[in-house]
Protein backbone atom coordinates (compact mmCIF):
# COMPACT_ATOMS: atom_id res chain seq x y z
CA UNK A 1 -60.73 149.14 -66.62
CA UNK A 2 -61.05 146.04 -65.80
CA UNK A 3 -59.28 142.48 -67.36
CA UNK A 4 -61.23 140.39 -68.86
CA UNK A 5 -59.77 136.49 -70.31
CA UNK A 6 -61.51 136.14 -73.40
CA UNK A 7 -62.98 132.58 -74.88
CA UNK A 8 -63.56 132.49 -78.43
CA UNK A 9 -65.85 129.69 -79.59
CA UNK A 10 -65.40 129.62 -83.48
CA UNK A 11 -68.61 126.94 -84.70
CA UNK A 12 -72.01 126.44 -82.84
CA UNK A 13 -73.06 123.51 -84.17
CA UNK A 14 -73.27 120.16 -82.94
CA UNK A 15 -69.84 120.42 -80.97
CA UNK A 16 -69.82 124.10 -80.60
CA UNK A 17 -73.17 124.37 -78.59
CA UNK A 18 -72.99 121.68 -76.67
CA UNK A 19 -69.77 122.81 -75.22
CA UNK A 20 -71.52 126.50 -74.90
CA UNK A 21 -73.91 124.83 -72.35
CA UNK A 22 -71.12 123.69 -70.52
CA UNK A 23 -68.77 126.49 -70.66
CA UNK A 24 -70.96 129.35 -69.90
CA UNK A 25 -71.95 128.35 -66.02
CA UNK A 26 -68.22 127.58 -65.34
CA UNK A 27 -67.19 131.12 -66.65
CA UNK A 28 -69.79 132.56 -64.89
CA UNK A 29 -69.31 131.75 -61.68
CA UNK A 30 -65.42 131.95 -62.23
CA UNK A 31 -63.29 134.15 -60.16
CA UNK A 32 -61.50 135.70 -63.02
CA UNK A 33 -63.74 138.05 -65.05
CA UNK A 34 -64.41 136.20 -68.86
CA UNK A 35 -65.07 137.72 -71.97
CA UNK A 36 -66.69 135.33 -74.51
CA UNK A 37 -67.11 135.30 -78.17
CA UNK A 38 -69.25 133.47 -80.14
CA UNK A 39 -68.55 133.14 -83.98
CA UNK A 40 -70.37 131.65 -86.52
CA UNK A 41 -72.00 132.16 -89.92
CA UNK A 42 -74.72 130.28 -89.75
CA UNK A 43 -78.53 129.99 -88.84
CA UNK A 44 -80.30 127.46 -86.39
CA UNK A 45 -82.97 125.56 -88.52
CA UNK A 46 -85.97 123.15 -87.14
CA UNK A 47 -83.66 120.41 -89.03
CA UNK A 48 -80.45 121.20 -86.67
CA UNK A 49 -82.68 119.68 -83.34
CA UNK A 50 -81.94 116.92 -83.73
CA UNK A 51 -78.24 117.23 -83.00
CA UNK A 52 -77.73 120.69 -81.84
CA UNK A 53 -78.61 123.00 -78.57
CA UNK A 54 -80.62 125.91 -79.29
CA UNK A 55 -83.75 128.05 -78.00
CA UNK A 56 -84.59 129.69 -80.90
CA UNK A 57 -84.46 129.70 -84.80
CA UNK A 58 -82.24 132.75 -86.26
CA UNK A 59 -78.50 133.24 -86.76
CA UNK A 60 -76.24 130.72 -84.67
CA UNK A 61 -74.01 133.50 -83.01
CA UNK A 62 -77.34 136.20 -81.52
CA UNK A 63 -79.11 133.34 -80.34
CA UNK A 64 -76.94 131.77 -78.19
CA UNK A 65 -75.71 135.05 -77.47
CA UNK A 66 -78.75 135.69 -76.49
CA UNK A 67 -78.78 132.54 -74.12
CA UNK A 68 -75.69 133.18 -72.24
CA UNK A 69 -76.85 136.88 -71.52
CA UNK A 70 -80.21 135.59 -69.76
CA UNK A 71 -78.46 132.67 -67.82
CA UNK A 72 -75.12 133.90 -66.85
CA UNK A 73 -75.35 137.70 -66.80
CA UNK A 74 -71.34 137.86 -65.22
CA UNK A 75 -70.18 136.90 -68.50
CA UNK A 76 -69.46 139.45 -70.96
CA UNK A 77 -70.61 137.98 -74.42
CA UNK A 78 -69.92 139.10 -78.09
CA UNK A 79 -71.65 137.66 -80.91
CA UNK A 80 -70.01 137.51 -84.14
CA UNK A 81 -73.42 136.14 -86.98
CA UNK A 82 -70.18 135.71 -89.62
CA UNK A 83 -68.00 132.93 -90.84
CA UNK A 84 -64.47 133.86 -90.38
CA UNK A 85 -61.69 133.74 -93.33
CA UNK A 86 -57.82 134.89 -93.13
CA UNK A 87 -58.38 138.23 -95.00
CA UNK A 88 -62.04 139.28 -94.54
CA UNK A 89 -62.88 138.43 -97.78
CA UNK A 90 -66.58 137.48 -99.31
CA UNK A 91 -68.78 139.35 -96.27
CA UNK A 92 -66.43 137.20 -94.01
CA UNK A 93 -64.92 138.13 -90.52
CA UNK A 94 -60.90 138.23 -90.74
CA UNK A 95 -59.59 136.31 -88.16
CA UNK A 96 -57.57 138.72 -86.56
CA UNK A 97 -60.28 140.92 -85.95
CA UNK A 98 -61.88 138.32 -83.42
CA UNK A 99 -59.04 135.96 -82.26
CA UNK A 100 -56.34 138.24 -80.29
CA UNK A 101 -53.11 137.14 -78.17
CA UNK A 102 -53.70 135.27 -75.11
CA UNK A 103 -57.43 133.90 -75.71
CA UNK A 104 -58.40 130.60 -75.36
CA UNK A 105 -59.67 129.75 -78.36
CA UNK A 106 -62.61 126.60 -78.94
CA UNK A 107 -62.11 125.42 -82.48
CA UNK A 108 -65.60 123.43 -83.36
CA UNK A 109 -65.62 124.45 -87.08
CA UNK A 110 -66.40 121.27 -89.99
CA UNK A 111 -64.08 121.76 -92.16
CA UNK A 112 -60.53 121.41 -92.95
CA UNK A 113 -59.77 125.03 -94.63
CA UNK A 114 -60.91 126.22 -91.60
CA UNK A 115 -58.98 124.49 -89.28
CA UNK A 116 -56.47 125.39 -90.91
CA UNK A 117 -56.56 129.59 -91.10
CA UNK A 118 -57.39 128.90 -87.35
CA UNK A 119 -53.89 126.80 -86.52
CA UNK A 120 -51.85 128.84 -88.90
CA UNK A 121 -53.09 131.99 -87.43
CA UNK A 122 -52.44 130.81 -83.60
CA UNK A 123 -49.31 129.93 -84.78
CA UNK A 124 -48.45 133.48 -85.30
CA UNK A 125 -49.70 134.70 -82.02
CA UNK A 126 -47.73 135.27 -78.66
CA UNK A 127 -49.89 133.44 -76.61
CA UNK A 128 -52.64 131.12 -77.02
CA UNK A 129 -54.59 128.26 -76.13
CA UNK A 130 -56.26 126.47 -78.94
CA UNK A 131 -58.55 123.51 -78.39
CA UNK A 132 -60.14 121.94 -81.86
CA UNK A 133 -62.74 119.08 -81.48
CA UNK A 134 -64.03 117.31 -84.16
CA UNK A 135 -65.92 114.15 -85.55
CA UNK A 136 -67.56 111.85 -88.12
CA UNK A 137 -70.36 109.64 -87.63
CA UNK A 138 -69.10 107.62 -84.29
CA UNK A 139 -65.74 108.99 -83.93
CA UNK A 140 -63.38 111.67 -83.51
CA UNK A 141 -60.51 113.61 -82.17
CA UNK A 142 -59.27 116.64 -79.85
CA UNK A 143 -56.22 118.53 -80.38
CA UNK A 144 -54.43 121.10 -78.36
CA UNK A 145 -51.95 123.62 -79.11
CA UNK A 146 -50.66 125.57 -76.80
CA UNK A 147 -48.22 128.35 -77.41
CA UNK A 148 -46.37 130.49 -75.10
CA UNK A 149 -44.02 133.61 -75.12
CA UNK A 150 -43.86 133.09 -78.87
CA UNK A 151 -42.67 129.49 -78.54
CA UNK A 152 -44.66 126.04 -79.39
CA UNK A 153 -45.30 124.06 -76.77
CA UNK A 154 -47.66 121.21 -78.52
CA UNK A 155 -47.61 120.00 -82.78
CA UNK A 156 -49.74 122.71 -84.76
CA UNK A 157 -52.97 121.12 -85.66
CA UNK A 158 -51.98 120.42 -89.16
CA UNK A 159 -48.55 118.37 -88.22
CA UNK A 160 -49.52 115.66 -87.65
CA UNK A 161 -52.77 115.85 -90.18
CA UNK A 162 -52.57 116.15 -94.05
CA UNK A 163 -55.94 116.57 -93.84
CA UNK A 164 -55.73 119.86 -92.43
CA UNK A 165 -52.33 120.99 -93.87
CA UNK A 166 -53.62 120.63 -97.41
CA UNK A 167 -57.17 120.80 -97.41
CA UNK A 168 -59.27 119.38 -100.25
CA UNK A 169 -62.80 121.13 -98.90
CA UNK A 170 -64.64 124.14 -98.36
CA UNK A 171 -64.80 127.13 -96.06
CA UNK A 172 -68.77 127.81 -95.38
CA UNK A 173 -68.78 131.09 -97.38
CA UNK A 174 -66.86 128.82 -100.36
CA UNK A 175 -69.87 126.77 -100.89
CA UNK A 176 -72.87 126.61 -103.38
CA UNK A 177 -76.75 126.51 -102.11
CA UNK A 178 -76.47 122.76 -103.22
CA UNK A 179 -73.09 122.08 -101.86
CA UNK A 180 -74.20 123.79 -97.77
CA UNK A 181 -77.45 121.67 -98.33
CA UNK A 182 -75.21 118.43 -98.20
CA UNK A 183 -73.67 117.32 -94.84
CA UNK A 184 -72.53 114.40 -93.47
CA UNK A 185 -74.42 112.05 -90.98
CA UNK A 186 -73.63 112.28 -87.15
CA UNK A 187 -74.46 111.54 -84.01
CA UNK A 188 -75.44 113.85 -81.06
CA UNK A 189 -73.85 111.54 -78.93
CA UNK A 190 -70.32 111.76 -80.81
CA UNK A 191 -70.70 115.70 -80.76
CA UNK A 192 -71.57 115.31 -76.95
CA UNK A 193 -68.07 113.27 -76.29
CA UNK A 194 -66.31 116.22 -78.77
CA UNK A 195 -67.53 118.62 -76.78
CA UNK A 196 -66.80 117.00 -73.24
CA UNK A 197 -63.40 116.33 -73.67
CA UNK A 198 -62.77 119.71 -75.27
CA UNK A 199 -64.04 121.23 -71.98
CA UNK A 200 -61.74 118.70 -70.11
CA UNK A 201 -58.87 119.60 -71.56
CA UNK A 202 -59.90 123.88 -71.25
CA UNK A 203 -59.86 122.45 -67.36
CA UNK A 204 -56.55 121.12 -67.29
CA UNK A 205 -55.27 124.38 -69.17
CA UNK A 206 -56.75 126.78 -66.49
CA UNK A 207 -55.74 124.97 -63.50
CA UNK A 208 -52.32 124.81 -64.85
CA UNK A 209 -51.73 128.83 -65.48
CA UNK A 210 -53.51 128.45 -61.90
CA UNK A 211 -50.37 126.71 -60.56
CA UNK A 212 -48.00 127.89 -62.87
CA UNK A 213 -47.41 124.65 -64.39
CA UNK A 214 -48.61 122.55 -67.61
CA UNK A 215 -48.56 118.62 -67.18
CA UNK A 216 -46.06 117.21 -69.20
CA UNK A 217 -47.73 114.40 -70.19
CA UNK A 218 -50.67 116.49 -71.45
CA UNK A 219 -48.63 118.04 -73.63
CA UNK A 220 -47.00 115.14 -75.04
CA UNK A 221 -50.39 113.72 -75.50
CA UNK A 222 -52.14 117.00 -77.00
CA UNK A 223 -54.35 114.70 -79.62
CA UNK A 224 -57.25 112.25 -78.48
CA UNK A 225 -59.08 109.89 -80.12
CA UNK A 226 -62.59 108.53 -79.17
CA UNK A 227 -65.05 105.81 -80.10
CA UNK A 228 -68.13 106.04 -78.91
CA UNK A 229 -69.20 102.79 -80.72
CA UNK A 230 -66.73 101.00 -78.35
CA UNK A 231 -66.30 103.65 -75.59
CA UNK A 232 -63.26 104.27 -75.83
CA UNK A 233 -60.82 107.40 -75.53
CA UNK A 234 -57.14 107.08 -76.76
CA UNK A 235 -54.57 109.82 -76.15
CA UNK A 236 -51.74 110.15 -78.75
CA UNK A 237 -48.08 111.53 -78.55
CA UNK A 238 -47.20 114.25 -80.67
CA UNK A 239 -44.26 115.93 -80.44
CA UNK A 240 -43.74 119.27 -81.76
């Protein structure tokens, strides 16, 4: 039987399928086999063009599923049509059902709570590579955490962010009708730059296992900042 890596894009939204577009043709036509996963709770509606990458309306994870099968038949893909959750709970997915040791895992999720099973979870695995983008209206950040043989080798997502390690929102499946109606204002062009650099730094990960070494400066500097207001990308230091 053959070994497949597996990608696990958790989020198809405004980040998440924007970085689809990009990571599906360079899986592809990869050398390794790829598994990829697509999770995500949600539906495409006429009101998510104008910030999000889809062909059709219907749930987030079949259609894009969907999508990669037509275009890039090498790739095995699994869609997932459920938000995830740490136990299962509420007609969730639990996260250890989908997210396994050694995947590379695309966080592009809205929410805090989330981000947080998702870190706290990779934190418990053997191996993983977990790449979280987000952003607000012209900004935003990308963190990586990398962990190998059991050990840390970048800051957690919630170190170095209160924000995350004590979250004061809601997981999708948490909220009311009136409360999912509600979302913040972006920009495509801020979910386009989440997305990018996300993909940039899933580059620098594979060409490193591909040499058998990880920059050190990369992961010193596992956080970035950007502005696209002022076009500007920042790295940060954080140590573990």
């Amino acid at each position: 039987m053959e070994i497949r890596n597996r990608a696990v894009v958790v989020g198809l939204g405004g980040i998440g399928s924007f970085l689809l577009s990009g990571l599906s043709p360079f899986l592809n036509y990869s050398l390794d086999p790829w598994e990829l996963v697509l999770i995500d709770g949600d539906k495409y509606e006429p009101h998510n063009h104008t910030r999000q990458s889809f062909t059709e309306l219907g749930p987030k994870a079949d259609v894009q599923a969907t999508w990669v099968a037509i275009n890039y038949p090498k790739l095995v893909v699994s869609p997932v049509p459920r938000y995830i959750s740490a136990t299962g709970e509420k007609d969730t997915q639990a996260i250890d059902q989908v997210i396994k040791t050694g995947d590379t895992v695309f966080s592009c999720v809205d929410n805090h709570k989330t981000r947080k099973v998702i870190s706290k979870y990779c934190a418990s695995l053997e191996n993983v590579v977990l790449i979280s983008g987000g952003n607000e209206t012209h900004d935003g950040n990308v963190q990586i955490f990398v962990r190998r043989e059991g050990k840390n080798l970048t800051a957690t997502l919630d170190k170095y962010h209160p924000e995350i390690a004590k979250p004061k929102d809601k997981m999708p499946h948490e909220l009311s009708c009136d409360e999912a109606a509600v979302s913040s204002p972006q920009v495509i062009f801020a979910n386009f730059m989440a997305a990018s650099l996300m993909l940039n730094a899933f580059y620098s990960m594979i060409r490193a296992n591909h040499i058998d070494e990880i920059n050190a400066v990369t992961l010193e500097e596992s956080e970035i900042y950007f502005d696209i207001i002022f076009n500007r990308v920042m790295p940060r230091v954080r140590k573990i």
